[in-house]
PDB file of N, CA and C in Angstrom:
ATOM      1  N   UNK A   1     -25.352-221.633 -10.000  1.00  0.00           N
ATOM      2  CA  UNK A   1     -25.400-220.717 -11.109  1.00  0.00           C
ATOM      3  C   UNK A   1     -25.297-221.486 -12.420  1.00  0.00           C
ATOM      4  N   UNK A   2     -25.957-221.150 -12.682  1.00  0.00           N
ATOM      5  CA  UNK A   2     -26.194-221.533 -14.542  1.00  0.00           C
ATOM      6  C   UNK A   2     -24.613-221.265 -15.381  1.00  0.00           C
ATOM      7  N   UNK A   3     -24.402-221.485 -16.350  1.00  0.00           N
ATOM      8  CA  UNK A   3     -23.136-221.288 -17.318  1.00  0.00           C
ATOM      9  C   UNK A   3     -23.250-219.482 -17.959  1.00  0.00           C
ATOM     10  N   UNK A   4     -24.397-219.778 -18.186  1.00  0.00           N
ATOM     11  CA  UNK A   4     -25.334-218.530 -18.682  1.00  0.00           C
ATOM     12  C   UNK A   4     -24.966-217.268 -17.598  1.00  0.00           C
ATOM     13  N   UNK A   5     -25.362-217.729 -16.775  1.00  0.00           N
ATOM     14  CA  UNK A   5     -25.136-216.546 -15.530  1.00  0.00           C
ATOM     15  C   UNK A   5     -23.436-216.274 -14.885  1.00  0.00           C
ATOM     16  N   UNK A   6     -23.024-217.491 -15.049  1.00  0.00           N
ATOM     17  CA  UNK A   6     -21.548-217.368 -15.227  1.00  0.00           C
ATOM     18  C   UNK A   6     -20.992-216.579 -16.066  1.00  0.00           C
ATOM     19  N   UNK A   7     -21.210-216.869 -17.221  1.00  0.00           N
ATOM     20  CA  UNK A   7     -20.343-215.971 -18.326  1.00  0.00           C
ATOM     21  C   UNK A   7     -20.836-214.088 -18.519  1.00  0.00           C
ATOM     22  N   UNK A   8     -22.108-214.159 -17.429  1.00  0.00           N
ATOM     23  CA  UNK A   8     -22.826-212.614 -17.520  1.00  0.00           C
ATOM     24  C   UNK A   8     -22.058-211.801 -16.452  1.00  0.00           C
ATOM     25  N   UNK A   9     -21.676-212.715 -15.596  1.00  0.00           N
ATOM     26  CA  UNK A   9     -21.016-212.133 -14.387  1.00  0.00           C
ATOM     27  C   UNK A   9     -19.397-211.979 -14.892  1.00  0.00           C
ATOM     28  N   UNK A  10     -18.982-212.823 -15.285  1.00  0.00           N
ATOM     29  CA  UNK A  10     -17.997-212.261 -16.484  1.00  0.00           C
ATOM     30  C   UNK A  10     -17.678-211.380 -16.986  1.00  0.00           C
ATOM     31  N   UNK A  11     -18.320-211.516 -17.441  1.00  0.00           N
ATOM     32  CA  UNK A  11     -18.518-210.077 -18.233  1.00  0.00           C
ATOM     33  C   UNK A  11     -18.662-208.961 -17.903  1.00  0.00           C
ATOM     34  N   UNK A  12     -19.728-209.010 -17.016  1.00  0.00           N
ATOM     35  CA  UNK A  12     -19.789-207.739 -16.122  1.00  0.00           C
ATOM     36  C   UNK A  12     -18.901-207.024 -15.105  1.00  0.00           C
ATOM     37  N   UNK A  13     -17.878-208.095 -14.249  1.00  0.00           N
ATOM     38  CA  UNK A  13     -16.612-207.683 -13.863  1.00  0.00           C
ATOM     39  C   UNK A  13     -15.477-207.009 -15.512  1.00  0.00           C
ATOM     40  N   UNK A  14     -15.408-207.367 -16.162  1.00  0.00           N
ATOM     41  CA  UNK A  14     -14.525-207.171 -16.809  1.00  0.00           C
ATOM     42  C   UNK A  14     -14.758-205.294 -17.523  1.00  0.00           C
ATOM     43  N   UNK A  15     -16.400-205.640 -17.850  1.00  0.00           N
ATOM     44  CA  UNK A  15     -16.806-204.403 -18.142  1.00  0.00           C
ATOM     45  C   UNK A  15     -16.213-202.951 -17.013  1.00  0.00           C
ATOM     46  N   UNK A  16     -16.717-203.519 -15.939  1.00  0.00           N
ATOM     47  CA  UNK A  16     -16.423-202.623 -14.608  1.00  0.00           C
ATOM     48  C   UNK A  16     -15.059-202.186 -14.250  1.00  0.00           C
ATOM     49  N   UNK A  17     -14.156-202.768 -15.088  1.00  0.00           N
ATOM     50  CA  UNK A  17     -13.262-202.705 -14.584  1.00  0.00           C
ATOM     51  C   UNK A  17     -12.308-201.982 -15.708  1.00  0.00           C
ATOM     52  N   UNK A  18     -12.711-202.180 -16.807  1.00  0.00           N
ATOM     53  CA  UNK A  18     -12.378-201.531 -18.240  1.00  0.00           C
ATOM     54  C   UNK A  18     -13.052-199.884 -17.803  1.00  0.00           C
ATOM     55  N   UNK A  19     -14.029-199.763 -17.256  1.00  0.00           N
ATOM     56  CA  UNK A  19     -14.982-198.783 -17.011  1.00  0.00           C
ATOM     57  C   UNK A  19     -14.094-197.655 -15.876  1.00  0.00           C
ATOM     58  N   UNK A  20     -13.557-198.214 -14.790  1.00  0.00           N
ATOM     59  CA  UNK A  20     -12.597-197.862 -13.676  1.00  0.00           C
ATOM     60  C   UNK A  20     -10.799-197.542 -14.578  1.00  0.00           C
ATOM     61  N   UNK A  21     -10.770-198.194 -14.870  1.00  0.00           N
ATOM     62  CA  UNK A  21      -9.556-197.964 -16.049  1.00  0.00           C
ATOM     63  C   UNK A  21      -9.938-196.427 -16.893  1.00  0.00           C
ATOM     64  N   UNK A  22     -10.831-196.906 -17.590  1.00  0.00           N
ATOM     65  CA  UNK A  22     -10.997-195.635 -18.468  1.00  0.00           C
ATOM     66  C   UNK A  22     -11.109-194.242 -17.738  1.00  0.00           C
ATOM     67  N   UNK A  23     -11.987-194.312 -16.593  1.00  0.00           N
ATOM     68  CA  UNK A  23     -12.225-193.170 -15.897  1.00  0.00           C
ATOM     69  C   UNK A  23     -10.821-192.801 -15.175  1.00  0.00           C
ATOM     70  N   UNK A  24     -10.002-193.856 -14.981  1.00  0.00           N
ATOM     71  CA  UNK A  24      -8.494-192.954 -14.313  1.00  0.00           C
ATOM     72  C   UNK A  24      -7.788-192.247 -15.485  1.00  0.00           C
ATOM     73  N   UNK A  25      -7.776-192.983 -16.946  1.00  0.00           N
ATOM     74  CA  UNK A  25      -7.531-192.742 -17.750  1.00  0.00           C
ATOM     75  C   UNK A  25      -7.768-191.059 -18.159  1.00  0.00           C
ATOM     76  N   UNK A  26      -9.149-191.117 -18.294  1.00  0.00           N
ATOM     77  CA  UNK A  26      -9.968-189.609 -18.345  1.00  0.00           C
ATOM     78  C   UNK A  26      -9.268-188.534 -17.974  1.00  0.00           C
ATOM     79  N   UNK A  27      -9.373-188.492 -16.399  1.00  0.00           N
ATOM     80  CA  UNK A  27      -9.058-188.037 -15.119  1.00  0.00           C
ATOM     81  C   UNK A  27      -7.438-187.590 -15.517  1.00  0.00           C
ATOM     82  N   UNK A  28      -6.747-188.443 -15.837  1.00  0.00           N
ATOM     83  CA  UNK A  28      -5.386-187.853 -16.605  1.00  0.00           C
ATOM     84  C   UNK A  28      -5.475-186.996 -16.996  1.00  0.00           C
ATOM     85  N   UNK A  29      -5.800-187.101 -18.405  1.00  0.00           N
ATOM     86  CA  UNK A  29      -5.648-186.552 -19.882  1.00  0.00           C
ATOM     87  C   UNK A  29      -6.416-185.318 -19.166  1.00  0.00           C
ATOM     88  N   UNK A  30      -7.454-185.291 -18.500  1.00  0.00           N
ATOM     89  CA  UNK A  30      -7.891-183.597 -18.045  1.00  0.00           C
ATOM     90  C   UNK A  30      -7.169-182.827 -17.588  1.00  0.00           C
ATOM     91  N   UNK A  31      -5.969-183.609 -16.352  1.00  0.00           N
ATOM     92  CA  UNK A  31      -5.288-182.944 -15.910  1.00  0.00           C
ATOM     93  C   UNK A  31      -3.758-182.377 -16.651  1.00  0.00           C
ATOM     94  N   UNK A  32      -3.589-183.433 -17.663  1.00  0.00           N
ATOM     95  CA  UNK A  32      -2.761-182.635 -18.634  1.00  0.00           C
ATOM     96  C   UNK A  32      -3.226-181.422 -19.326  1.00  0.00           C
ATOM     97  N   UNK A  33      -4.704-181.269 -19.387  1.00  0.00           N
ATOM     98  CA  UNK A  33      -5.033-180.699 -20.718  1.00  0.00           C
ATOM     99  C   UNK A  33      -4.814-179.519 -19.893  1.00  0.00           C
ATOM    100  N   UNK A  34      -5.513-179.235 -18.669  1.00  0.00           N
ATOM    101  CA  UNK A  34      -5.212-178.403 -17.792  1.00  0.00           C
ATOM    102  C   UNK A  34      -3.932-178.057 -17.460  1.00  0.00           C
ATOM    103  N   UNK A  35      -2.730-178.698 -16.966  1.00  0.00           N
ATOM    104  CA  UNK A  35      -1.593-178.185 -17.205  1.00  0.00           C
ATOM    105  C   UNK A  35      -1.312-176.967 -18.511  1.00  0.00           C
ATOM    106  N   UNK A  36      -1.850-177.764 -19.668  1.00  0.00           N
ATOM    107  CA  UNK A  36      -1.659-177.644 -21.221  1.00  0.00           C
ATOM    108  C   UNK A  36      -2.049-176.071 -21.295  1.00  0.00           C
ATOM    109  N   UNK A  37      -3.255-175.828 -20.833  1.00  0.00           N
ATOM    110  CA  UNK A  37      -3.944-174.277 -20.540  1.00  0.00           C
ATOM    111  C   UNK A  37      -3.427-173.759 -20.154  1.00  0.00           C
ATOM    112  N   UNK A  38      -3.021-173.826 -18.637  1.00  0.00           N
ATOM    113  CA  UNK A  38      -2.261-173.262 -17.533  1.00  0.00           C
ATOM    114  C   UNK A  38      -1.010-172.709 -18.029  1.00  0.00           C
ATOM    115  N   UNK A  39      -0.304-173.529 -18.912  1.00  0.00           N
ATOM    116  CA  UNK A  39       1.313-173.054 -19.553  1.00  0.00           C
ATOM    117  C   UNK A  39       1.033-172.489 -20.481  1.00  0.00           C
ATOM    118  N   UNK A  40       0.112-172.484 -21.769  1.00  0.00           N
ATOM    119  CA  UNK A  40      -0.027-171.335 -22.617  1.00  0.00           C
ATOM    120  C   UNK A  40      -0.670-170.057 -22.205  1.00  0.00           C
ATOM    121  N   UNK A  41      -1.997-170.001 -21.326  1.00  0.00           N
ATOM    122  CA  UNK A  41      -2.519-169.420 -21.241  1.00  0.00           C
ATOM    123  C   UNK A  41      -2.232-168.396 -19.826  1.00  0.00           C
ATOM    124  N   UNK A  42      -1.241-169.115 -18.836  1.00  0.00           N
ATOM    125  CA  UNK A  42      -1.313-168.835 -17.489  1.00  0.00           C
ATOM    126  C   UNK A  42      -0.399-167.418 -17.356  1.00  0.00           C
ATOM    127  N   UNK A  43      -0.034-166.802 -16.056  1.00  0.00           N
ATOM    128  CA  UNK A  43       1.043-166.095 -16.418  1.00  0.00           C
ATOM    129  C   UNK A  43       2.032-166.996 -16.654  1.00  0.00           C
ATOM    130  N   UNK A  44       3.836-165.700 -16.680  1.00  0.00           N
ATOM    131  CA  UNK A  44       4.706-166.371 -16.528  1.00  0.00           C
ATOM    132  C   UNK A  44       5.339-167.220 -15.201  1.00  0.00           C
ATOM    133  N   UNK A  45       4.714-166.572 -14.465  1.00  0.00           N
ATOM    134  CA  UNK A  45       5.004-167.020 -12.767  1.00  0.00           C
ATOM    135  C   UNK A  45       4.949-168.529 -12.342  1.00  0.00           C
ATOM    136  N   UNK A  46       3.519-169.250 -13.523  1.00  0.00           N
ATOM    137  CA  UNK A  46       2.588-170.523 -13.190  1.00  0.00           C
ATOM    138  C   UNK A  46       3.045-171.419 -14.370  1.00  0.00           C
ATOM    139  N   UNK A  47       4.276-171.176 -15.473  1.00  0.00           N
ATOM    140  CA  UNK A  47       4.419-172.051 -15.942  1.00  0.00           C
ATOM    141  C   UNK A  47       4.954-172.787 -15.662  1.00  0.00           C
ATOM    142  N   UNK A  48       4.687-174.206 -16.498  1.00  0.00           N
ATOM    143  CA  UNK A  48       5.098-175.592 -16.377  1.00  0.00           C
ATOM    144  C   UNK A  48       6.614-175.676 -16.577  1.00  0.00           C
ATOM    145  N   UNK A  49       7.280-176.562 -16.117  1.00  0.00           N
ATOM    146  CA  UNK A  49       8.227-176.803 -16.294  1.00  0.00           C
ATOM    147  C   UNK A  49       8.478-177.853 -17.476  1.00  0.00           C
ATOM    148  N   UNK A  50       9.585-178.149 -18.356  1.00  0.00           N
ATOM    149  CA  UNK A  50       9.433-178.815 -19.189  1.00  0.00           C
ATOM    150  C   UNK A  50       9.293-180.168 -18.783  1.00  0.00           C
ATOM    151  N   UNK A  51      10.126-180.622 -18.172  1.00  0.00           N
ATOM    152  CA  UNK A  51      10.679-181.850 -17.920  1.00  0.00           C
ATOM    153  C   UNK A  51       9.583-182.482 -16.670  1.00  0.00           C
ATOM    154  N   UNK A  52       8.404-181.703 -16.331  1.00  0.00           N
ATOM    155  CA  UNK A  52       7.610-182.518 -15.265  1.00  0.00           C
ATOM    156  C   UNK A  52       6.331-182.699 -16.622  1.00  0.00           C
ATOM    157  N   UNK A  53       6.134-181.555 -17.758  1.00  0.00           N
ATOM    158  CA  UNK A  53       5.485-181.930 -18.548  1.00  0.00           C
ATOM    159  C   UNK A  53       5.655-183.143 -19.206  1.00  0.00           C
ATOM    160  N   UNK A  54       7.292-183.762 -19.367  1.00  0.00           N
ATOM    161  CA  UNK A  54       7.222-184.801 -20.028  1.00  0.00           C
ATOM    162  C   UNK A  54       7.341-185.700 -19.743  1.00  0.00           C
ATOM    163  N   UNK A  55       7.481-186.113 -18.150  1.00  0.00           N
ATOM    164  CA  UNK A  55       7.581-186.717 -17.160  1.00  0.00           C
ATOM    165  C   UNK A  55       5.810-187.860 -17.698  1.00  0.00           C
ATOM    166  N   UNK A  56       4.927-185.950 -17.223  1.00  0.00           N
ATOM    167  CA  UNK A  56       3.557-186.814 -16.979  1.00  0.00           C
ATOM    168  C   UNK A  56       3.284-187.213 -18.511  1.00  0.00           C
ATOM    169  N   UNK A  57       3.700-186.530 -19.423  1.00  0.00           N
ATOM    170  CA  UNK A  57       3.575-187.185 -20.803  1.00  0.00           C
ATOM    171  C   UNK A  57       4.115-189.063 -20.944  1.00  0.00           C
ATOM    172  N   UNK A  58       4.669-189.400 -19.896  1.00  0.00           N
ATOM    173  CA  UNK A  58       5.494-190.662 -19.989  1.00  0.00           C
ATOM    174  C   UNK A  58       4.746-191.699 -19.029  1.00  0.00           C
ATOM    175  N   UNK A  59       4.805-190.874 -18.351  1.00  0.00           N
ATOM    176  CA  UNK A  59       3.041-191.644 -17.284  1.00  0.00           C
ATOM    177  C   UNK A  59       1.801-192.393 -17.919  1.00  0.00           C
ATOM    178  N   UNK A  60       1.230-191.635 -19.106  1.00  0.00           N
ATOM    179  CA  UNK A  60       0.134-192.180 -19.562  1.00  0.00           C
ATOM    180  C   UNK A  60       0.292-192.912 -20.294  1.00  0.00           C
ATOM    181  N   UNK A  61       1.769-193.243 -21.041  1.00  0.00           N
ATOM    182  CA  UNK A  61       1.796-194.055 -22.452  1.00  0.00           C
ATOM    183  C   UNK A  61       2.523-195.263 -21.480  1.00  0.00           C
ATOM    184  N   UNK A  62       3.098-195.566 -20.147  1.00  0.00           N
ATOM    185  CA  UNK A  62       3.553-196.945 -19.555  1.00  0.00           C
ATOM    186  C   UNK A  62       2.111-197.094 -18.913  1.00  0.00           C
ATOM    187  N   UNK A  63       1.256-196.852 -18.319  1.00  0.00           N
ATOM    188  CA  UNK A  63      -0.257-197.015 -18.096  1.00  0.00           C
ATOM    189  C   UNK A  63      -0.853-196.473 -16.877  1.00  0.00           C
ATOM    190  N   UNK A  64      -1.660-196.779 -16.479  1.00  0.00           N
ATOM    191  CA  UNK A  64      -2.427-195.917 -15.600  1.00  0.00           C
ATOM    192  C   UNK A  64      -2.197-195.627 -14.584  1.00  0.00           C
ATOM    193  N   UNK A  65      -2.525-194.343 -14.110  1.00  0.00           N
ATOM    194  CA  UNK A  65      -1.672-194.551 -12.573  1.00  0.00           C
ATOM    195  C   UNK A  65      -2.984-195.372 -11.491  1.00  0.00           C
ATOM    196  N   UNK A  66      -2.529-195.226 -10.161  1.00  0.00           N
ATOM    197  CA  UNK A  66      -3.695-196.056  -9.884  1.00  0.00           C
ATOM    198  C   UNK A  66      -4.565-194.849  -8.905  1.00  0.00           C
ATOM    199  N   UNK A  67      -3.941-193.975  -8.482  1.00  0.00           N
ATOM    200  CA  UNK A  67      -4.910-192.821  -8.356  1.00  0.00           C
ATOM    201  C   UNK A  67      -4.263-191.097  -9.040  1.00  0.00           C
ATOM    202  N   UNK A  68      -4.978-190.516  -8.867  1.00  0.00           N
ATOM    203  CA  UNK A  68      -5.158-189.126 -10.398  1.00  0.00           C
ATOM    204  C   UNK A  68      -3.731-188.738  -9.082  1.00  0.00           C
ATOM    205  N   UNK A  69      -3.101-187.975 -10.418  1.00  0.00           N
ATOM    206  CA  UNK A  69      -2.252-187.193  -9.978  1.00  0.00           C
ATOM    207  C   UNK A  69      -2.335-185.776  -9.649  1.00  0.00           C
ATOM    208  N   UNK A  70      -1.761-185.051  -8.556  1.00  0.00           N
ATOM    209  CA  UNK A  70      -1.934-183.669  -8.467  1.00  0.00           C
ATOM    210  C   UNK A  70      -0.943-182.829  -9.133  1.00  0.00           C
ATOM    211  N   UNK A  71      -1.006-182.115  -9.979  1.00  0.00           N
ATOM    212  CA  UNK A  71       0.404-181.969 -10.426  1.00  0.00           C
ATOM    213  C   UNK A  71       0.256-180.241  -9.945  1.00  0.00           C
ATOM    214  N   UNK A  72       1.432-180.165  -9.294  1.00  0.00           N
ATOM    215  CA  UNK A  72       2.234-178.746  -9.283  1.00  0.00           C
ATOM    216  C   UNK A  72       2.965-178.017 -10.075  1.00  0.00           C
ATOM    217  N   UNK A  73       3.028-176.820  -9.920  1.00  0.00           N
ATOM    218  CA  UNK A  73       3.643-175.630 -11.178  1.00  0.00           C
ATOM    219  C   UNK A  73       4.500-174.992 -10.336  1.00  0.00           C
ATOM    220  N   UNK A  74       5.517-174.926 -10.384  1.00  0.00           N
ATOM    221  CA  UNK A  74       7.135-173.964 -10.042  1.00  0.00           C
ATOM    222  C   UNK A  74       6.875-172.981  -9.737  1.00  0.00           C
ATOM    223  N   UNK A  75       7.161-172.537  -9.300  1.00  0.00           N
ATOM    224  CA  UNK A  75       6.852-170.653  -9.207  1.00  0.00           C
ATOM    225  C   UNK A  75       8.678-170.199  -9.809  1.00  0.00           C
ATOM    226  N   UNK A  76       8.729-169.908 -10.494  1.00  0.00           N
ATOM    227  CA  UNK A  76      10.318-169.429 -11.018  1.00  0.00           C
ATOM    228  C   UNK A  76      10.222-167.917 -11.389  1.00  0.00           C
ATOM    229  N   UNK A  77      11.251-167.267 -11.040  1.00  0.00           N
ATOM    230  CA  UNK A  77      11.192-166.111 -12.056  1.00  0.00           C
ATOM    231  C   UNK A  77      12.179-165.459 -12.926  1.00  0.00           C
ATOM    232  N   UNK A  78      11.374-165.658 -13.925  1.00  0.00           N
ATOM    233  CA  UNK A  78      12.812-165.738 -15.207  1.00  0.00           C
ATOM    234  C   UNK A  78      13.747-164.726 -15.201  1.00  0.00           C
ATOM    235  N   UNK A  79      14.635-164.550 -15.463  1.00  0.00           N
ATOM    236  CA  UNK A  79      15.989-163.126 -15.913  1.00  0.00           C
ATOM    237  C   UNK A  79      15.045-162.433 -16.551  1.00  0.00           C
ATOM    238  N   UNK A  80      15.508-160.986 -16.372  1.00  0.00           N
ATOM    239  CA  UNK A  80      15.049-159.985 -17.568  1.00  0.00           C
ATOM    240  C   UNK A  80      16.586-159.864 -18.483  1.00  0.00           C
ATOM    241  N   UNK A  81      16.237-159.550 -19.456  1.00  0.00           N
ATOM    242  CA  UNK A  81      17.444-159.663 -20.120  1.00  0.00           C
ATOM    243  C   UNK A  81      17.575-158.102 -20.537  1.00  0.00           C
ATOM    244  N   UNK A  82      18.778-157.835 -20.164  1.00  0.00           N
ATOM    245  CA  UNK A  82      18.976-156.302 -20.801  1.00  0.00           C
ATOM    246  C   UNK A  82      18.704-155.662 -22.411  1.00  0.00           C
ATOM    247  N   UNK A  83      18.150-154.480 -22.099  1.00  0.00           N
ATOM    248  CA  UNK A  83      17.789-154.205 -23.598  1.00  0.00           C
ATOM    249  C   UNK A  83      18.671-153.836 -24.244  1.00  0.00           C
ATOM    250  N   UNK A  84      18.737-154.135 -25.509  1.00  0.00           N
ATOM    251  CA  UNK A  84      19.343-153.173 -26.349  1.00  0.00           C
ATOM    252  C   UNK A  84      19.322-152.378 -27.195  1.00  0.00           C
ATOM    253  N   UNK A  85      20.588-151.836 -26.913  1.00  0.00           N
ATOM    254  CA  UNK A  85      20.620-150.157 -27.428  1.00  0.00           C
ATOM    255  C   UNK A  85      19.906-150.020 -29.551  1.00  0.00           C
ATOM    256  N   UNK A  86      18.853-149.399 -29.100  1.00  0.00           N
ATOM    257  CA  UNK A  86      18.824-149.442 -30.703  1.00  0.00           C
ATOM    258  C   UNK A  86      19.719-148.639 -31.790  1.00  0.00           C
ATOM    259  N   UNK A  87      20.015-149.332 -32.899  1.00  0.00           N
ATOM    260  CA  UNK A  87      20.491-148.518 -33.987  1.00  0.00           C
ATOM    261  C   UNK A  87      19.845-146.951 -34.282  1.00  0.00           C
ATOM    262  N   UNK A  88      20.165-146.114 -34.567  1.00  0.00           N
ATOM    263  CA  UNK A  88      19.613-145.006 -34.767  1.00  0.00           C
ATOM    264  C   UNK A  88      19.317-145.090 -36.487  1.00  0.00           C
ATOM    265  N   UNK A  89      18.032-144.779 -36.611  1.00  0.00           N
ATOM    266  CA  UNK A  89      17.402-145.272 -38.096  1.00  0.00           C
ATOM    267  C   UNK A  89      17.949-144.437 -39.365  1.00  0.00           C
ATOM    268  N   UNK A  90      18.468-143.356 -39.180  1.00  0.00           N
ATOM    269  CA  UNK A  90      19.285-142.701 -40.353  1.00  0.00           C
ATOM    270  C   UNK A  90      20.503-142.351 -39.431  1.00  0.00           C
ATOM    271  N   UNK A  91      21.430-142.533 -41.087  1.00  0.00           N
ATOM    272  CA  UNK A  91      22.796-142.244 -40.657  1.00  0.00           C
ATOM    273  C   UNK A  91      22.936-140.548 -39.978  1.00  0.00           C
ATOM    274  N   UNK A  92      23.469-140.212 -38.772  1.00  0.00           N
ATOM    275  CA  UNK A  92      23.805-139.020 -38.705  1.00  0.00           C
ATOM    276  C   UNK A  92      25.139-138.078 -39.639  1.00  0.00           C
ATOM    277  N   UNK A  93      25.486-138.752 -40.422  1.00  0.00           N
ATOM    278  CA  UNK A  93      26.095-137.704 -41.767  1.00  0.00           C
ATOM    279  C   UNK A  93      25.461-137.279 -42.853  1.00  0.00           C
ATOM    280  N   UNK A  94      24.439-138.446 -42.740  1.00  0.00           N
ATOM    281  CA  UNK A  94      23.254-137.519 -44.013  1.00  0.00           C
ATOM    282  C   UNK A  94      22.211-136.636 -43.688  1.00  0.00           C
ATOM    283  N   UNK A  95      22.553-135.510 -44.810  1.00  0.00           N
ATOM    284  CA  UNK A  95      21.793-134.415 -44.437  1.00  0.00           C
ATOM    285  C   UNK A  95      19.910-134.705 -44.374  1.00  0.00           C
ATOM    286  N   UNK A  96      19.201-134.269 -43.717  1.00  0.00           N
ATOM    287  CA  UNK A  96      18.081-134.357 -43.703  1.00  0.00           C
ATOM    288  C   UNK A  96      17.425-132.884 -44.446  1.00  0.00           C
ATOM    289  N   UNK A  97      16.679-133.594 -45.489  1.00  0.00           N
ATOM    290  CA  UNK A  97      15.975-132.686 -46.081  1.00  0.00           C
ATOM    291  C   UNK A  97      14.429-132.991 -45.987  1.00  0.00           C
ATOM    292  N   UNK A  98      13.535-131.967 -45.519  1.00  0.00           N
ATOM    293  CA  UNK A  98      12.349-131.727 -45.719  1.00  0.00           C
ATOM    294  C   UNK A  98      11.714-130.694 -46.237  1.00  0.00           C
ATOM    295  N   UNK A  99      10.732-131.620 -46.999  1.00  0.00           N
ATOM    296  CA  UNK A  99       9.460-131.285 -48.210  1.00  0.00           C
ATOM    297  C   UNK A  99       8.266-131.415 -47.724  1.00  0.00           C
ATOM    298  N   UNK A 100       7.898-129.953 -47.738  1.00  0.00           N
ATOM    299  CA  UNK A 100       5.871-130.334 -47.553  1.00  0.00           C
ATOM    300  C   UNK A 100       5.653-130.051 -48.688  1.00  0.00           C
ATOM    301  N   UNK A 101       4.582-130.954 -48.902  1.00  0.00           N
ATOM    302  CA  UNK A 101       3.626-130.831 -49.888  1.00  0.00           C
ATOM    303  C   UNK A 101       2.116-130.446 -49.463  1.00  0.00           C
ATOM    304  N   UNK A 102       1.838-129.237 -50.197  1.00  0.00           N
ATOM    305  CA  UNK A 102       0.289-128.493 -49.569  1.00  0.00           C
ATOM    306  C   UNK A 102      -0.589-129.153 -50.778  1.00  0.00           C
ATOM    307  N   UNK A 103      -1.457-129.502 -50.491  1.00  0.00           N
ATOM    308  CA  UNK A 103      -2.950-129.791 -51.722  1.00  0.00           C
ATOM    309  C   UNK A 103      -3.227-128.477 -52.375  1.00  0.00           C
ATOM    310  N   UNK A 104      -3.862-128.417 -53.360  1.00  0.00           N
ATOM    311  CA  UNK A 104      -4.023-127.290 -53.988  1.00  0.00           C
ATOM    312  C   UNK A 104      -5.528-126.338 -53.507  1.00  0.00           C
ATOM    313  N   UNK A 105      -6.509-126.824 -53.007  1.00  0.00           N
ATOM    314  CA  UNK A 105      -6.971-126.012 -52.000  1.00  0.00           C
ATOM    315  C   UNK A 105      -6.605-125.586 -50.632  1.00  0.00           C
ATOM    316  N   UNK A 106      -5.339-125.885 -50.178  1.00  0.00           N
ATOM    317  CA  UNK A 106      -4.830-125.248 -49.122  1.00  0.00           C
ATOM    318  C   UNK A 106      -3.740-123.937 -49.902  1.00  0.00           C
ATOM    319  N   UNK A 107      -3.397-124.316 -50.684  1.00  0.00           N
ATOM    320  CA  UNK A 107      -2.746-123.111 -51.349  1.00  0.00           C
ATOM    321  C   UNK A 107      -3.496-121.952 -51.729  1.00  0.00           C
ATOM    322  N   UNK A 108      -4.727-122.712 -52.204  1.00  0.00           N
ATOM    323  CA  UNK A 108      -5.929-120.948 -52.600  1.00  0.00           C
ATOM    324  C   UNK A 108      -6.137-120.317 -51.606  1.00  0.00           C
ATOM    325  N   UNK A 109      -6.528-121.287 -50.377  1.00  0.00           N
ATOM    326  CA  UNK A 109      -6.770-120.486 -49.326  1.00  0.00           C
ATOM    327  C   UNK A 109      -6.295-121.174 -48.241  1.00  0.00           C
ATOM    328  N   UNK A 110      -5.093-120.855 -47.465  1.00  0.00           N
ATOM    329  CA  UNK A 110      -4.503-121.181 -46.168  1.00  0.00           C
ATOM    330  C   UNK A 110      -5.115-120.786 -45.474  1.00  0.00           C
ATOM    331  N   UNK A 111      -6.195-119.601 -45.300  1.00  0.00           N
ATOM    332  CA  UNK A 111      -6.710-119.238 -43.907  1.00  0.00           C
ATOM    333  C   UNK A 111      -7.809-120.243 -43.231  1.00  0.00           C
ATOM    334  N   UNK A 112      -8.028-121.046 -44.431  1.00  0.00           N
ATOM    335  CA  UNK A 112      -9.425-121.352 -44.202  1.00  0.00           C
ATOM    336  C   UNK A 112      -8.791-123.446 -43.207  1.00  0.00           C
ATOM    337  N   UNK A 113      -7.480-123.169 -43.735  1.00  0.00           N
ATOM    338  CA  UNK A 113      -6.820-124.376 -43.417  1.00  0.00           C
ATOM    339  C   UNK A 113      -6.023-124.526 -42.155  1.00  0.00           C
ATOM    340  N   UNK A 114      -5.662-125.381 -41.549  1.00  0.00           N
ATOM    341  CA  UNK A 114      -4.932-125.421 -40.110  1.00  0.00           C
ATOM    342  C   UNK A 114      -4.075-126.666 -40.217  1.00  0.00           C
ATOM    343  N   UNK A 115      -2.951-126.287 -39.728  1.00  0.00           N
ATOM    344  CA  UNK A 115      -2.267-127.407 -39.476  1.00  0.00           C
ATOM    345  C   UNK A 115      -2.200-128.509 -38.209  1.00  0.00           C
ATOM    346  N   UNK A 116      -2.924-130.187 -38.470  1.00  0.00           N
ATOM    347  CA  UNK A 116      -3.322-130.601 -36.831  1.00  0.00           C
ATOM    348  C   UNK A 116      -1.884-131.218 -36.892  1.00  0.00           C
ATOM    349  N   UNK A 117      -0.953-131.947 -37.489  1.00  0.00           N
ATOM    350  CA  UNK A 117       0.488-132.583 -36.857  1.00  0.00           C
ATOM    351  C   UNK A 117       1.055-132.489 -37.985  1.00  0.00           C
ATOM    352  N   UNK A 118       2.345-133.047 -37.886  1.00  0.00           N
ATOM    353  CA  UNK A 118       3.728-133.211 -38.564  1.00  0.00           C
ATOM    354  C   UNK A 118       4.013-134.913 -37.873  1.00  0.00           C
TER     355      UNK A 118
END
């Protein structure tokens, strides 16, 4: 082999292999992004857990894994939390007063008018 053909073959491993890197690389970041969907978008049943999210968040920045990960979702189901009692919106010691106000063609003629709610 030539020097020439040496340094092509060189190269060409290195390429291939930057190329295999990147594609595990890829292959990640999809499957986060997918997690990423899955927890905003999913029900509550299928969300992520925090701490496996940041787990695989810690995965990609020490480097590649050497094959794609499958990642699983918890099945948990959260507390309902008891409701509470609402405030009642006016005080019950103040008197309630009501005012209708009629338009002035319902006053000329009420017959011609109907009442649909309150």
């Amino acid at each position: 082999m030539t020097l020439r053909e040496q340094t092509l073959t060189h190269q060409l491993a290195e390429c291939q292999t930057a190329l295999v890197q990147s594609r595990r690389e890829n292959e990640l970041l999809r499957q986060k992004i997918d997690l990423l969907v899955r927890r905003v978008f999913g029900a509550s049943s299928e969300q992520l857990d925090r701490s496996q999210l940041e787990l695989l968040l810690q995965l990609s920045q020490s480097s590649a894994p050497s094959e794609p990960i499958s990642p699983t979702v918890p099945k948990k189901e959260l507390p309902v939390p008891p409701r509470k009692a609402r405030a009642p919106r006016l005080p019950n010691h103040r008197p309630v007063i009501e005012e209708v106000i009629e338009p002035e063609p319902v006053k000329q003629a009420p017959a011609d008018w109907r009442c649909i709610g309150q």
